[in-house]
PDB file of N, CA and C in Angstrom:
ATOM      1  N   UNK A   1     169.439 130.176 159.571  1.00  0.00           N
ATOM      2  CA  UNK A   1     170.630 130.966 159.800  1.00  0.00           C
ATOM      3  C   UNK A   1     171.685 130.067 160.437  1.00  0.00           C
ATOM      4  N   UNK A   2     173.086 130.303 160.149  1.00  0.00           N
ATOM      5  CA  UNK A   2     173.918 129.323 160.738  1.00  0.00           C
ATOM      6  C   UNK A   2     174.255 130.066 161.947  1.00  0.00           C
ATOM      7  N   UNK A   3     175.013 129.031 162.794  1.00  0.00           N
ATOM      8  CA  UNK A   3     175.334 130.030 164.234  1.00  0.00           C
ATOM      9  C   UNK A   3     176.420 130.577 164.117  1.00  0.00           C
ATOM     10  N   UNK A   4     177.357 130.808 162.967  1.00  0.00           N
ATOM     11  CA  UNK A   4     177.887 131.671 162.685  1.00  0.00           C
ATOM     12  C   UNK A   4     177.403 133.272 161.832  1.00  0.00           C
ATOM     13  N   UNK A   5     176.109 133.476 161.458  1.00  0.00           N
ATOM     14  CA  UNK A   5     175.424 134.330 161.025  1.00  0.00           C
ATOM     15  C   UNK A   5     175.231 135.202 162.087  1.00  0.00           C
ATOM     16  N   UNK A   6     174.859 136.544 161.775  1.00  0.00           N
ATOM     17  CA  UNK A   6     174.385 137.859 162.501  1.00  0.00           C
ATOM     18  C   UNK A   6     173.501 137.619 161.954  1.00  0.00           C
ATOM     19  N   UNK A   7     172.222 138.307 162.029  1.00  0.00           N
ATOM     20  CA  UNK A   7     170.492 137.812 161.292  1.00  0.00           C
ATOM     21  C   UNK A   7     171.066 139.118 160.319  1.00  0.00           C
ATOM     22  N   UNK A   8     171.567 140.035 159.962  1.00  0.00           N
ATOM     23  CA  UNK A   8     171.769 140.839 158.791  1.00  0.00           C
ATOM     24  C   UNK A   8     172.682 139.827 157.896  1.00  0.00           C
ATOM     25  N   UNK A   9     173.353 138.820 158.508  1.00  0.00           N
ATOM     26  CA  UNK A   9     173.902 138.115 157.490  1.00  0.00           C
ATOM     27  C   UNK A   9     173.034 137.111 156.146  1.00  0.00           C
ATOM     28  N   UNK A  10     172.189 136.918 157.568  1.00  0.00           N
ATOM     29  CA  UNK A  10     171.270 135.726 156.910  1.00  0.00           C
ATOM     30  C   UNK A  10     170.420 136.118 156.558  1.00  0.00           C
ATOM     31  N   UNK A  11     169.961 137.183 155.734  1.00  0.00           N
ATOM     32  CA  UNK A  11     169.409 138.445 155.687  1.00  0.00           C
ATOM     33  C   UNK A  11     169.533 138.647 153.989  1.00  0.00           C
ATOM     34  N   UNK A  12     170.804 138.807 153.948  1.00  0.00           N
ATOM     35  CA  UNK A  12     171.989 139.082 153.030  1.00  0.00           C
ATOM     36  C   UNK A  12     171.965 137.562 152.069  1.00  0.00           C
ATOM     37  N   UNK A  13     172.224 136.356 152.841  1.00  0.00           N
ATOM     38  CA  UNK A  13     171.956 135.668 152.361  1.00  0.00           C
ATOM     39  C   UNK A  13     170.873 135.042 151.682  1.00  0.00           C
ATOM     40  N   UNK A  14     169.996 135.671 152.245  1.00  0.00           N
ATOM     41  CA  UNK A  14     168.191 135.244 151.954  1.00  0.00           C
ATOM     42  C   UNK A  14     168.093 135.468 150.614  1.00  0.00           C
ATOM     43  N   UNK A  15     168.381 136.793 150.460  1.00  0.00           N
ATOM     44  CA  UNK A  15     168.008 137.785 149.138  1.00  0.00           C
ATOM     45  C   UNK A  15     169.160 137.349 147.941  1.00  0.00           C
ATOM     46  N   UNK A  16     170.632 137.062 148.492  1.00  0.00           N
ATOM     47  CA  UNK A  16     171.466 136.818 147.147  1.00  0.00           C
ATOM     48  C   UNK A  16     170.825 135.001 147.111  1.00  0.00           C
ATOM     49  N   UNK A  17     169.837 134.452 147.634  1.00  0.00           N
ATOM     50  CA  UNK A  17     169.519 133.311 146.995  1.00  0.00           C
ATOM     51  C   UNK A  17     168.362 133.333 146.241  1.00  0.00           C
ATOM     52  N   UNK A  18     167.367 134.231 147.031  1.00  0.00           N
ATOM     53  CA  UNK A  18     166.163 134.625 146.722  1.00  0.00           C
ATOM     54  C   UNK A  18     166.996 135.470 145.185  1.00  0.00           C
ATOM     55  N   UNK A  19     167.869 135.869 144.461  1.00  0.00           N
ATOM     56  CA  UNK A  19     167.658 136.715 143.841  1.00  0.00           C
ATOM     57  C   UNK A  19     168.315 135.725 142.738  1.00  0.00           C
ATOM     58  N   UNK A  20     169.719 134.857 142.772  1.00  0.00           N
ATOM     59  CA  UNK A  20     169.600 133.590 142.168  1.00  0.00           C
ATOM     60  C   UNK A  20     168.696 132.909 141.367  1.00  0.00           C
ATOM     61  N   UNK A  21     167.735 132.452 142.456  1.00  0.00           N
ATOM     62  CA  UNK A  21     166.744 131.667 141.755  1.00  0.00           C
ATOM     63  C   UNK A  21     165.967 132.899 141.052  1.00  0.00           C
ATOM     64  N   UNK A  22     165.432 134.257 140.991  1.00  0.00           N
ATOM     65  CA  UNK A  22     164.640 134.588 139.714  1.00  0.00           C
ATOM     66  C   UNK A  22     165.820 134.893 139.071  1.00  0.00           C
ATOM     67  N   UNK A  23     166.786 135.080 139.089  1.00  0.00           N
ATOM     68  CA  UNK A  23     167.945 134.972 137.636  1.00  0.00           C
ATOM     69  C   UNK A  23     167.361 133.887 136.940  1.00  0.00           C
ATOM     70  N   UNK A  24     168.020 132.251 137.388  1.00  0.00           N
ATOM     71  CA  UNK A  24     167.718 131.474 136.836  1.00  0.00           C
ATOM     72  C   UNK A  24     166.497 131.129 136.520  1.00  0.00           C
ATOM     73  N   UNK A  25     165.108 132.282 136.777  1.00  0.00           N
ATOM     74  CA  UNK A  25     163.550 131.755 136.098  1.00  0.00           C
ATOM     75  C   UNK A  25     163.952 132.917 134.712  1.00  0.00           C
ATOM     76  N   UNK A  26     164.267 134.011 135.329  1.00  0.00           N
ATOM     77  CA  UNK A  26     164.387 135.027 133.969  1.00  0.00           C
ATOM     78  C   UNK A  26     165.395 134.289 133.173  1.00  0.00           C
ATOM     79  N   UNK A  27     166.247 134.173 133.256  1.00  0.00           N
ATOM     80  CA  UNK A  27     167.443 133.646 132.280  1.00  0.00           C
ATOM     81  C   UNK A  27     166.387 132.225 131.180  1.00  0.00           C
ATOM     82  N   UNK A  28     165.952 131.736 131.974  1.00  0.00           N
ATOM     83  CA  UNK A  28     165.122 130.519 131.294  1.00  0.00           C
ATOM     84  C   UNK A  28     163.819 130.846 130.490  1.00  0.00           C
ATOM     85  N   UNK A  29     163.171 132.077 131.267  1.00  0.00           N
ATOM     86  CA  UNK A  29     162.088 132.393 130.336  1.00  0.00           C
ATOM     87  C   UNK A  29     162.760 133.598 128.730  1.00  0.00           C
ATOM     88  N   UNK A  30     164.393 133.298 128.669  1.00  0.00           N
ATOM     89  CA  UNK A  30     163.832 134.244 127.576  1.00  0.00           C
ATOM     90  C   UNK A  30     163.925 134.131 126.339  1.00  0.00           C
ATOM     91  N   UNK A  31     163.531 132.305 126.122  1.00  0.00           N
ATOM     92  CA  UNK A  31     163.397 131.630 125.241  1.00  0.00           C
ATOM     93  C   UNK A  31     161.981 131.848 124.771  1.00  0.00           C
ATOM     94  N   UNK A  32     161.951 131.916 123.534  1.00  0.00           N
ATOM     95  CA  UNK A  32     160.397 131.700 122.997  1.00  0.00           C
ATOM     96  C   UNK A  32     159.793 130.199 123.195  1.00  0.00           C
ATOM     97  N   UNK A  33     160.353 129.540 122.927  1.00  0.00           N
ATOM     98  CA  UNK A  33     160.489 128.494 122.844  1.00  0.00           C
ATOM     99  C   UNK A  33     160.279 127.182 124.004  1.00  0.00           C
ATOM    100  N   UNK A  34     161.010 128.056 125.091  1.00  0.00           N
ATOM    101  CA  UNK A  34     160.562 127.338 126.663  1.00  0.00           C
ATOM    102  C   UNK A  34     159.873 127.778 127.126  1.00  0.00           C
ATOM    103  N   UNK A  35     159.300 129.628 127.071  1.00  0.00           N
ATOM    104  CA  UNK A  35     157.818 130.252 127.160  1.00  0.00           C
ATOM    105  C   UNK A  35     157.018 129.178 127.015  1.00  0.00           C
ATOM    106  N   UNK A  36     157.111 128.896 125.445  1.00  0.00           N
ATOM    107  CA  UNK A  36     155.794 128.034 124.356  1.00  0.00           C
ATOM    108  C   UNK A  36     156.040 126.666 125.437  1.00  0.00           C
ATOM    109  N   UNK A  37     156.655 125.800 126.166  1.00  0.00           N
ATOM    110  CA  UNK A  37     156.797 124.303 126.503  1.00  0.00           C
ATOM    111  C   UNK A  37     156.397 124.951 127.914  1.00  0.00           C
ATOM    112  N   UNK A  38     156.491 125.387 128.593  1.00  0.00           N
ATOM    113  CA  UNK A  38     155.959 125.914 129.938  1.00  0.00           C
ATOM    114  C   UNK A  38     154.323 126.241 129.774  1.00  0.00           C
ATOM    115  N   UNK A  39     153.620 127.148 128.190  1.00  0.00           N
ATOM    116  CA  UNK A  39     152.775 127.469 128.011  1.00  0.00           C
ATOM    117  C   UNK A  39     151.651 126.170 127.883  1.00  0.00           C
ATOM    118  N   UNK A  40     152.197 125.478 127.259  1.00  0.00           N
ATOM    119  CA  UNK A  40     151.443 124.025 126.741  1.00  0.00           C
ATOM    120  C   UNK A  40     151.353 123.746 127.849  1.00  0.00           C
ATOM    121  N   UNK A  41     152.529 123.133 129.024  1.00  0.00           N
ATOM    122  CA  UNK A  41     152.201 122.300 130.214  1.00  0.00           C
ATOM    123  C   UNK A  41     151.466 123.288 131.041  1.00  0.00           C
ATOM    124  N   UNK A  42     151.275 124.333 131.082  1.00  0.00           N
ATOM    125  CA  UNK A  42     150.704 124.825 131.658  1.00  0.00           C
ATOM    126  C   UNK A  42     149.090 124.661 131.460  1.00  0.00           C
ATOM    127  N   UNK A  43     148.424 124.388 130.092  1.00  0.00           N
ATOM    128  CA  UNK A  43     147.546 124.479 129.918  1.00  0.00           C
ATOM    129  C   UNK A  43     146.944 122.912 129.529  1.00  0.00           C
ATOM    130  N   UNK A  44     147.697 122.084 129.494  1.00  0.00           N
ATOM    131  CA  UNK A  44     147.334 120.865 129.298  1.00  0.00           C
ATOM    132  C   UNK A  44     147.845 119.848 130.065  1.00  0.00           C
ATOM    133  N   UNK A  45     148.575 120.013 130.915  1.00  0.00           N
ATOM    134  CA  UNK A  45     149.248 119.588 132.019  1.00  0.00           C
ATOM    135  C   UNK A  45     150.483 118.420 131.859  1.00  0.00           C
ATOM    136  N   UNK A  46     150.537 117.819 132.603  1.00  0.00           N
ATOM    137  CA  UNK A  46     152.275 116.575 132.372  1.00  0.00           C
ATOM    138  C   UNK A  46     151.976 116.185 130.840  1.00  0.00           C
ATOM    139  N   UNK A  47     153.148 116.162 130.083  1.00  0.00           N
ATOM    140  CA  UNK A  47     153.340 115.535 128.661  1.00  0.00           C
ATOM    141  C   UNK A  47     154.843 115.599 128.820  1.00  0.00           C
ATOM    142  N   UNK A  48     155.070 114.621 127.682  1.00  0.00           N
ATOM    143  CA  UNK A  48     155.956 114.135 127.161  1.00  0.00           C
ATOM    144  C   UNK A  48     156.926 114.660 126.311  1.00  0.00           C
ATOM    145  N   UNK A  49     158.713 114.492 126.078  1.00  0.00           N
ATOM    146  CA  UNK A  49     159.233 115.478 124.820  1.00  0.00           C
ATOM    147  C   UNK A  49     158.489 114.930 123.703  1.00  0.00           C
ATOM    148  N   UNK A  50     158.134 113.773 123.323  1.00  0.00           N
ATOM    149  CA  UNK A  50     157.417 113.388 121.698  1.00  0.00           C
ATOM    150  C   UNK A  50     156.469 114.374 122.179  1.00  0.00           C
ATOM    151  N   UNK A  51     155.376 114.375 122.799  1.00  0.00           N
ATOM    152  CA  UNK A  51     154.019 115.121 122.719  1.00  0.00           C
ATOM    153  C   UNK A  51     154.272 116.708 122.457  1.00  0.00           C
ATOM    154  N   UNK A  52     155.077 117.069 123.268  1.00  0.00           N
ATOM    155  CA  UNK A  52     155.663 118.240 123.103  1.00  0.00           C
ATOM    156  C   UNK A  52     156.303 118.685 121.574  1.00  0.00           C
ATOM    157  N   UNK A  53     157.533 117.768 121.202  1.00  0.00           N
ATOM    158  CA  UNK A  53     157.762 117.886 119.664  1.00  0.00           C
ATOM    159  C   UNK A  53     156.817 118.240 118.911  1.00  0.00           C
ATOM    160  N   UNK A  54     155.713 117.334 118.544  1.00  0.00           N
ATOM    161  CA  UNK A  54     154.530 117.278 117.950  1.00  0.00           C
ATOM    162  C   UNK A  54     153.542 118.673 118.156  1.00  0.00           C
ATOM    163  N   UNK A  55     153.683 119.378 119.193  1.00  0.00           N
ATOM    164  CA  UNK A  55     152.694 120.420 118.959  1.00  0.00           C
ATOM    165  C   UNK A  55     154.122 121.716 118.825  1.00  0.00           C
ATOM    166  N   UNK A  56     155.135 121.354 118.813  1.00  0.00           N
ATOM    167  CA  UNK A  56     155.718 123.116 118.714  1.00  0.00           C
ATOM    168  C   UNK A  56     156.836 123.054 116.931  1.00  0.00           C
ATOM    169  N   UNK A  57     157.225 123.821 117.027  1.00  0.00           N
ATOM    170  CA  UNK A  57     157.888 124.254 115.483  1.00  0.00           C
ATOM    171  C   UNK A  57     159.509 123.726 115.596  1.00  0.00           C
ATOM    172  N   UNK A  58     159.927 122.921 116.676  1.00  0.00           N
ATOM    173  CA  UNK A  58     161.403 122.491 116.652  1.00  0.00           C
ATOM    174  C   UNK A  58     161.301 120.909 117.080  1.00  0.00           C
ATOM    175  N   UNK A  59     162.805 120.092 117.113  1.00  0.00           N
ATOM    176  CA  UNK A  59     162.406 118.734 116.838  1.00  0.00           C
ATOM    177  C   UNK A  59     162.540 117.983 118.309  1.00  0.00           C
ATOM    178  N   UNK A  60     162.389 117.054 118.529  1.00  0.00           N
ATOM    179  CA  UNK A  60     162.257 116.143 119.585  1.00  0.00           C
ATOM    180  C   UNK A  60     163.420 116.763 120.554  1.00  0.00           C
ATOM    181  N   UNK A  61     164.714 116.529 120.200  1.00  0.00           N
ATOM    182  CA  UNK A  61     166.233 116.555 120.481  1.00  0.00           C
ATOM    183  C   UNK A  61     166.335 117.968 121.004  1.00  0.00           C
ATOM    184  N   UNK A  62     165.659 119.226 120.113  1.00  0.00           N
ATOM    185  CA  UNK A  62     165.385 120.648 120.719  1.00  0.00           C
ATOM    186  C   UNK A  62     164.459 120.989 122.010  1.00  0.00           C
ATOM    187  N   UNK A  63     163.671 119.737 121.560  1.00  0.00           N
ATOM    188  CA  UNK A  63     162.571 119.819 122.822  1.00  0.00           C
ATOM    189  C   UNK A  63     163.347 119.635 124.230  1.00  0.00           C
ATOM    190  N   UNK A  64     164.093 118.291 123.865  1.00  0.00           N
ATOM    191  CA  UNK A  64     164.176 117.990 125.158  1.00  0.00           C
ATOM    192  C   UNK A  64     165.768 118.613 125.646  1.00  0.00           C
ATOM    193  N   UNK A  65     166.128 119.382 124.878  1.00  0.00           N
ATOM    194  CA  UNK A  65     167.439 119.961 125.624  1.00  0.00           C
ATOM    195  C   UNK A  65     166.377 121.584 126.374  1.00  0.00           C
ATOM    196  N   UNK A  66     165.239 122.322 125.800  1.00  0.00           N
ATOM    197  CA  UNK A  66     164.681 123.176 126.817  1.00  0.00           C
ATOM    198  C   UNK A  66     164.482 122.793 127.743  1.00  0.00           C
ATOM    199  N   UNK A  67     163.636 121.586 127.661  1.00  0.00           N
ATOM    200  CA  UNK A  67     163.411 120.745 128.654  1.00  0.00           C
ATOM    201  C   UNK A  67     164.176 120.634 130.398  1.00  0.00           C
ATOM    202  N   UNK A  68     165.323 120.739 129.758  1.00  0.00           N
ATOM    203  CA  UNK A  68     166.613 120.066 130.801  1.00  0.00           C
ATOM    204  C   UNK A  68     167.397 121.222 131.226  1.00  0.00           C
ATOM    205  N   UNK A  69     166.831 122.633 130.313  1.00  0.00           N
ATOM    206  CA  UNK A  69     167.082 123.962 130.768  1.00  0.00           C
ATOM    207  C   UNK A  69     166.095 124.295 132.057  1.00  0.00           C
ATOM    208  N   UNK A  70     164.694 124.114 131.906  1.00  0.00           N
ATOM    209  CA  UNK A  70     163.898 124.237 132.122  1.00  0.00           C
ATOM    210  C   UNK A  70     163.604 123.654 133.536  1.00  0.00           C
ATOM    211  N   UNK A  71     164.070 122.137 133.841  1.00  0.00           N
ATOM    212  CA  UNK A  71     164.490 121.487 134.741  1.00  0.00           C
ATOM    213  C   UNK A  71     165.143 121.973 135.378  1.00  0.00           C
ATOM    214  N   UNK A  72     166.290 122.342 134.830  1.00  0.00           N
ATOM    215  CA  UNK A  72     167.906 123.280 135.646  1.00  0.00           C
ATOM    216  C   UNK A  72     167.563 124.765 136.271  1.00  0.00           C
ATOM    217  N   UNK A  73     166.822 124.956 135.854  1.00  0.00           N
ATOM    218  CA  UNK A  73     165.424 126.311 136.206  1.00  0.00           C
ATOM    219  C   UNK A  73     165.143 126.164 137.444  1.00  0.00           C
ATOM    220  N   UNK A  74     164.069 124.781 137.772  1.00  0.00           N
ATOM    221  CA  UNK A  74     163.521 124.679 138.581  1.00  0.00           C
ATOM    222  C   UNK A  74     161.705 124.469 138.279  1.00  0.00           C
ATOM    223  N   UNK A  75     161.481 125.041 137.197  1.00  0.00           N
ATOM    224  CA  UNK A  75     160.216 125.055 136.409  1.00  0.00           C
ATOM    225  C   UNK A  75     159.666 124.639 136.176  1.00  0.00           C
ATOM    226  N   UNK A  76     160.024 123.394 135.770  1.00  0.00           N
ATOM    227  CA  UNK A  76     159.771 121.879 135.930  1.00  0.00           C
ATOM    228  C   UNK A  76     160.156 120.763 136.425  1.00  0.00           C
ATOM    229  N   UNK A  77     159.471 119.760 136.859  1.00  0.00           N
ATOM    230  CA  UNK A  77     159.351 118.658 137.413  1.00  0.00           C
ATOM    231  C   UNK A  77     159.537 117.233 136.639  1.00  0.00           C
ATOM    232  N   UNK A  78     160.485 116.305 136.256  1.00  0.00           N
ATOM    233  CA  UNK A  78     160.295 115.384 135.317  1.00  0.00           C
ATOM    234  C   UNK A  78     159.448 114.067 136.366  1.00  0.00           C
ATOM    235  N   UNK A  79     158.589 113.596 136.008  1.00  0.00           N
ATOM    236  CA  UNK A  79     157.719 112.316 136.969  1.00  0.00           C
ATOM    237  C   UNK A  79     158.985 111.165 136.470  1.00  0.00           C
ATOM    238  N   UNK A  80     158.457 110.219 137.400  1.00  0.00           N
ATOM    239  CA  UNK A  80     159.361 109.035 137.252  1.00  0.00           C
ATOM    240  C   UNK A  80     158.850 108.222 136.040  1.00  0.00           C
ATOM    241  N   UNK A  81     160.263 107.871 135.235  1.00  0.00           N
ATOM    242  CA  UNK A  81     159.784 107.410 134.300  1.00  0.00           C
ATOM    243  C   UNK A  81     158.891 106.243 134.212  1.00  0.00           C
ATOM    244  N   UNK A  82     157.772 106.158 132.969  1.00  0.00           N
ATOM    245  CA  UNK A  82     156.989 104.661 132.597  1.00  0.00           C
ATOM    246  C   UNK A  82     157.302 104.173 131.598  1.00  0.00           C
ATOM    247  N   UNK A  83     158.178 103.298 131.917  1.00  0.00           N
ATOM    248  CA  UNK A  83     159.027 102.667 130.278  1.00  0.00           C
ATOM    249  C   UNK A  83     159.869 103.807 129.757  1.00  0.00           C
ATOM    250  N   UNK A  84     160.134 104.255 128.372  1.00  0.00           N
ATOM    251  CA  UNK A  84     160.622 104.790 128.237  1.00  0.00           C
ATOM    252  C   UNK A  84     160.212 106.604 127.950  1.00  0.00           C
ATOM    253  N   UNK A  85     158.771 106.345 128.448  1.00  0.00           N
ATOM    254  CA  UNK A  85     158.598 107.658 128.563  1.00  0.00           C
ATOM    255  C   UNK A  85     158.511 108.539 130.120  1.00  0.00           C
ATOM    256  N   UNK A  86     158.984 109.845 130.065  1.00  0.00           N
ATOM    257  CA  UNK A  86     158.951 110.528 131.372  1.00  0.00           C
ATOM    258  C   UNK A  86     157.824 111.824 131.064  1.00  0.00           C
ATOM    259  N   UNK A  87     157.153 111.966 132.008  1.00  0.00           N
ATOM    260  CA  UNK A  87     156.282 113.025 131.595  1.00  0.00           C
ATOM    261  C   UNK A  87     156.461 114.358 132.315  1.00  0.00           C
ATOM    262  N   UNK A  88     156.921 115.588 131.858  1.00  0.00           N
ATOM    263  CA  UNK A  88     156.941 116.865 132.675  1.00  0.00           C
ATOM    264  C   UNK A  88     156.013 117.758 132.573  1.00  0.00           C
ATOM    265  N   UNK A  89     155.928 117.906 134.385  1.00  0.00           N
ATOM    266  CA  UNK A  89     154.692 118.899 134.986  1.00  0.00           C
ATOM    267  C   UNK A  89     155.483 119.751 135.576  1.00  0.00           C
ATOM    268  N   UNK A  90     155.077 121.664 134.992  1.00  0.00           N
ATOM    269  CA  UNK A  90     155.015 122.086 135.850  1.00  0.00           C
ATOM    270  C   UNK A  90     155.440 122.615 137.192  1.00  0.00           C
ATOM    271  N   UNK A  91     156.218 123.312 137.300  1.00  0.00           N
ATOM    272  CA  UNK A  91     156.582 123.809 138.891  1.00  0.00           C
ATOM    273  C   UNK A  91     156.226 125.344 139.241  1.00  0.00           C
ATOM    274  N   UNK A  92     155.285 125.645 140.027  1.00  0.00           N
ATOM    275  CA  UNK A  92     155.135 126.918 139.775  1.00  0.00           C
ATOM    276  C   UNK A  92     156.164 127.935 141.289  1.00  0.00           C
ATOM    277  N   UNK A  93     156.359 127.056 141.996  1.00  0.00           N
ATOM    278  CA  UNK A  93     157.387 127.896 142.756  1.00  0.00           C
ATOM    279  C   UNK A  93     158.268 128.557 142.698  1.00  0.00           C
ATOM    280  N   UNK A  94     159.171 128.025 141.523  1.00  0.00           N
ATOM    281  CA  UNK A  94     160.337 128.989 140.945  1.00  0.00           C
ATOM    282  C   UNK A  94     159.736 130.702 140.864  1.00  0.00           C
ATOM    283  N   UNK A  95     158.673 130.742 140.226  1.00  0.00           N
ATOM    284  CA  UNK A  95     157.941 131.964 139.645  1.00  0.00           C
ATOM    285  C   UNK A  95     157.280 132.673 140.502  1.00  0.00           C
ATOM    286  N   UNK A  96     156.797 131.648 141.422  1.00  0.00           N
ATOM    287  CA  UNK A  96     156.588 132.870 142.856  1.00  0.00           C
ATOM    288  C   UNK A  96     157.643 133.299 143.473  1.00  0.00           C
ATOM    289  N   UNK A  97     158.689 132.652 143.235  1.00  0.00           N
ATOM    290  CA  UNK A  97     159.580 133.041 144.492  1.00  0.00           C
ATOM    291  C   UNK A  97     160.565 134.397 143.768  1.00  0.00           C
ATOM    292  N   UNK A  98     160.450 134.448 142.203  1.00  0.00           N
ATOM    293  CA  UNK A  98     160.748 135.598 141.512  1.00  0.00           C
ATOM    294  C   UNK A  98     159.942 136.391 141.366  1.00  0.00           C
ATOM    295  N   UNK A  99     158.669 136.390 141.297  1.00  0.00           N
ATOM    296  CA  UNK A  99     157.866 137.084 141.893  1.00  0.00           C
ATOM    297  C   UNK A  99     157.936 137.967 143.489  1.00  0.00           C
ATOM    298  N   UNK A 100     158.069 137.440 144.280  1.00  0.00           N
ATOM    299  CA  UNK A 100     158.278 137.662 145.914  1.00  0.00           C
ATOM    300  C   UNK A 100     159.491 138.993 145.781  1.00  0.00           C
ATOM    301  N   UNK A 101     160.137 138.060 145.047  1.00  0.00           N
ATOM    302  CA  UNK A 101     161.984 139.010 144.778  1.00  0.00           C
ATOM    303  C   UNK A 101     161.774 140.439 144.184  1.00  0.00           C
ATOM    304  N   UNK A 102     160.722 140.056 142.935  1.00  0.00           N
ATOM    305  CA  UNK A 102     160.339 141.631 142.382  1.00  0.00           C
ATOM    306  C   UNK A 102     159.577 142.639 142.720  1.00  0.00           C
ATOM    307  N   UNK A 103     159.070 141.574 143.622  1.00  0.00           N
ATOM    308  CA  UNK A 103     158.231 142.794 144.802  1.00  0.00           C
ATOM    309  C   UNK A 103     158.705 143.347 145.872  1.00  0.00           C
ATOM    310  N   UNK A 104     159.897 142.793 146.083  1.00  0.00           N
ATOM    311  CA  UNK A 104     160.603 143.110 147.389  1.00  0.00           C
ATOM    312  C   UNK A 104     161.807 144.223 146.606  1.00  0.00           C
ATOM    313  N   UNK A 105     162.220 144.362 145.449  1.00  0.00           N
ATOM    314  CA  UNK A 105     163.305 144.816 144.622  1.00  0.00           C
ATOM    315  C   UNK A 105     161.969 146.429 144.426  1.00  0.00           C
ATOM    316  N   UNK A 106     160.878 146.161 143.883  1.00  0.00           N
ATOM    317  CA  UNK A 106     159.917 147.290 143.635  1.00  0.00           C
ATOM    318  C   UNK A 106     159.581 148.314 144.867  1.00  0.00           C
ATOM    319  N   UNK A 107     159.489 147.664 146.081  1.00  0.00           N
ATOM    320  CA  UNK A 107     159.393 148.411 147.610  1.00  0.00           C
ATOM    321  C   UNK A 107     160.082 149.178 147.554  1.00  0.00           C
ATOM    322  N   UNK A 108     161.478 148.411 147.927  1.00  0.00           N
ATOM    323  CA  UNK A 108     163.051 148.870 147.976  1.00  0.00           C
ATOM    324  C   UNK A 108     162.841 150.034 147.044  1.00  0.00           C
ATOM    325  N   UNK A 109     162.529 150.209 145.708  1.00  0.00           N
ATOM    326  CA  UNK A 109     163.048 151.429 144.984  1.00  0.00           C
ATOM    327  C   UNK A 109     161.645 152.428 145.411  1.00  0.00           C
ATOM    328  N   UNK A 110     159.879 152.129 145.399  1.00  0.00           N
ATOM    329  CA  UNK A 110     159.595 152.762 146.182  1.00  0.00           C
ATOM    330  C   UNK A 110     159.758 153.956 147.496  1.00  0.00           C
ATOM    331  N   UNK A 111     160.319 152.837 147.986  1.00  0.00           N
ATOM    332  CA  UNK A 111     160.962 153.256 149.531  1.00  0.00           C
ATOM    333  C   UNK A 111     161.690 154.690 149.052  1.00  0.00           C
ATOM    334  N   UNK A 112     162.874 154.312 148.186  1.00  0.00           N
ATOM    335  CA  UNK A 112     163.667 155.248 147.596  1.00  0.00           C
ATOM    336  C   UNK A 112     162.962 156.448 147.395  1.00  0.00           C
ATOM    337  N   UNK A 113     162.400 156.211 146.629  1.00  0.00           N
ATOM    338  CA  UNK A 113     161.720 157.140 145.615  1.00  0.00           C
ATOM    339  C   UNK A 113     160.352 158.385 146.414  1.00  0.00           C
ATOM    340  N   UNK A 114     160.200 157.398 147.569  1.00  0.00           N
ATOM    341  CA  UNK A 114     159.132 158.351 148.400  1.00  0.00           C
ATOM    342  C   UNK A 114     159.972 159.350 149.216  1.00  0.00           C
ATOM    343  N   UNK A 115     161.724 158.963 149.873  1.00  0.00           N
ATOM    344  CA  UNK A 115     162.771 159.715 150.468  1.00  0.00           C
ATOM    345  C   UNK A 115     163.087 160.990 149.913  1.00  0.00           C
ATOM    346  N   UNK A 116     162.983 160.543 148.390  1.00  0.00           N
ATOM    347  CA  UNK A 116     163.357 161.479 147.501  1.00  0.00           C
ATOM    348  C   UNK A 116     162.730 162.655 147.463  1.00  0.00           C
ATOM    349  N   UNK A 117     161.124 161.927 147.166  1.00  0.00           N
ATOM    350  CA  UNK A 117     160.189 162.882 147.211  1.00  0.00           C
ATOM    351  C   UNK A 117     160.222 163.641 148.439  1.00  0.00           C
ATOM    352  N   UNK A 118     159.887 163.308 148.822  1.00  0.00           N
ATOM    353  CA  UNK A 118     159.772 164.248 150.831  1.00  0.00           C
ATOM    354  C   UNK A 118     160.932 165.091 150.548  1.00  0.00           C
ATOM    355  N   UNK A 119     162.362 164.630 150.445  1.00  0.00           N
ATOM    356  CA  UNK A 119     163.256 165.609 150.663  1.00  0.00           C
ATOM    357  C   UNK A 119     163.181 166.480 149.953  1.00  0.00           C
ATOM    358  N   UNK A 120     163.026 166.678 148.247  1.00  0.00           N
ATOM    359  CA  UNK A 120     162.919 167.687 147.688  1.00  0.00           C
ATOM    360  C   UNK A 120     161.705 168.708 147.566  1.00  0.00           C
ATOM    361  N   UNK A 121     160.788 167.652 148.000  1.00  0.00           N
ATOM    362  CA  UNK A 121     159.470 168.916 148.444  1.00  0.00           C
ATOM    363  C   UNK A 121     159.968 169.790 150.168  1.00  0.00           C
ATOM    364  N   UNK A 122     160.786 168.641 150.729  1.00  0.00           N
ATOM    365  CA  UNK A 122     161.247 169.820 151.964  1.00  0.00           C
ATOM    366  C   UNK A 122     162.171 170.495 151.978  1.00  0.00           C
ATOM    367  N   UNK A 123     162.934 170.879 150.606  1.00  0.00           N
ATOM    368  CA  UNK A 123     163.496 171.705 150.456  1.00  0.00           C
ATOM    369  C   UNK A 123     163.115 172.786 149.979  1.00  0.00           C
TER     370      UNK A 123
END
């Protein structure tokens, strides 16, 4: 919190960042395509855009512009390059932390929704 914050500020702030970053995981997952390159590294771990090209249905140049979406995400990790290849692993924090957000967004309407209830059964 800055020392110009009230803790409802930083509060406020938490959540419009916390809510940011799962924009930018949803906005990124709603490619088939970066699904499928998240799916692979997920299951076979750091590879390459050639390696990647080679197992999906679009070309090197397609690969690696998801890639750099995907990066811009947060989703992934590019390792330092070896020669001219770089290999990407993986980030699974982005997805918890949109996770965290949708559980905290699901309470919130909960919350709602139990007010609701009570009041109109106490009416």
């Amino acid at each position: 919190m800055r020392p110009d914050q009230t803790p409802d500020d930083a509060g406020t702030v938490e959540r419009d960042a916390s809510e940011a970053a799962a924009v930018a995981v949803f906005a990124a997952l709603t490619d088939p395509i970066r699904r499928s390159i998240l799916d692979t590294l997920a299951r076979h771990g750091p590879t390459t855009v050639t390696d990647l090209a080679n197992r999906l249905p679009v070309t090197r140049q397609a690969v690696a512009k998801h890639l750099t979406q995907l990066v811009e995400a947060g989703l992934l990790r590019a390792d330092a390059p070896d020669g001219r290849r770089v290999r990407y692993r993986v980030d699974p924090a982005p997805v918890r932390a949109a996770l965290r957000w949708l559980t905290a967004l699901a309470t919130d309407w909960d919350d709602r929704f139990d007010a609701l209830r009570r009041h109109v059964e106490g009416s």
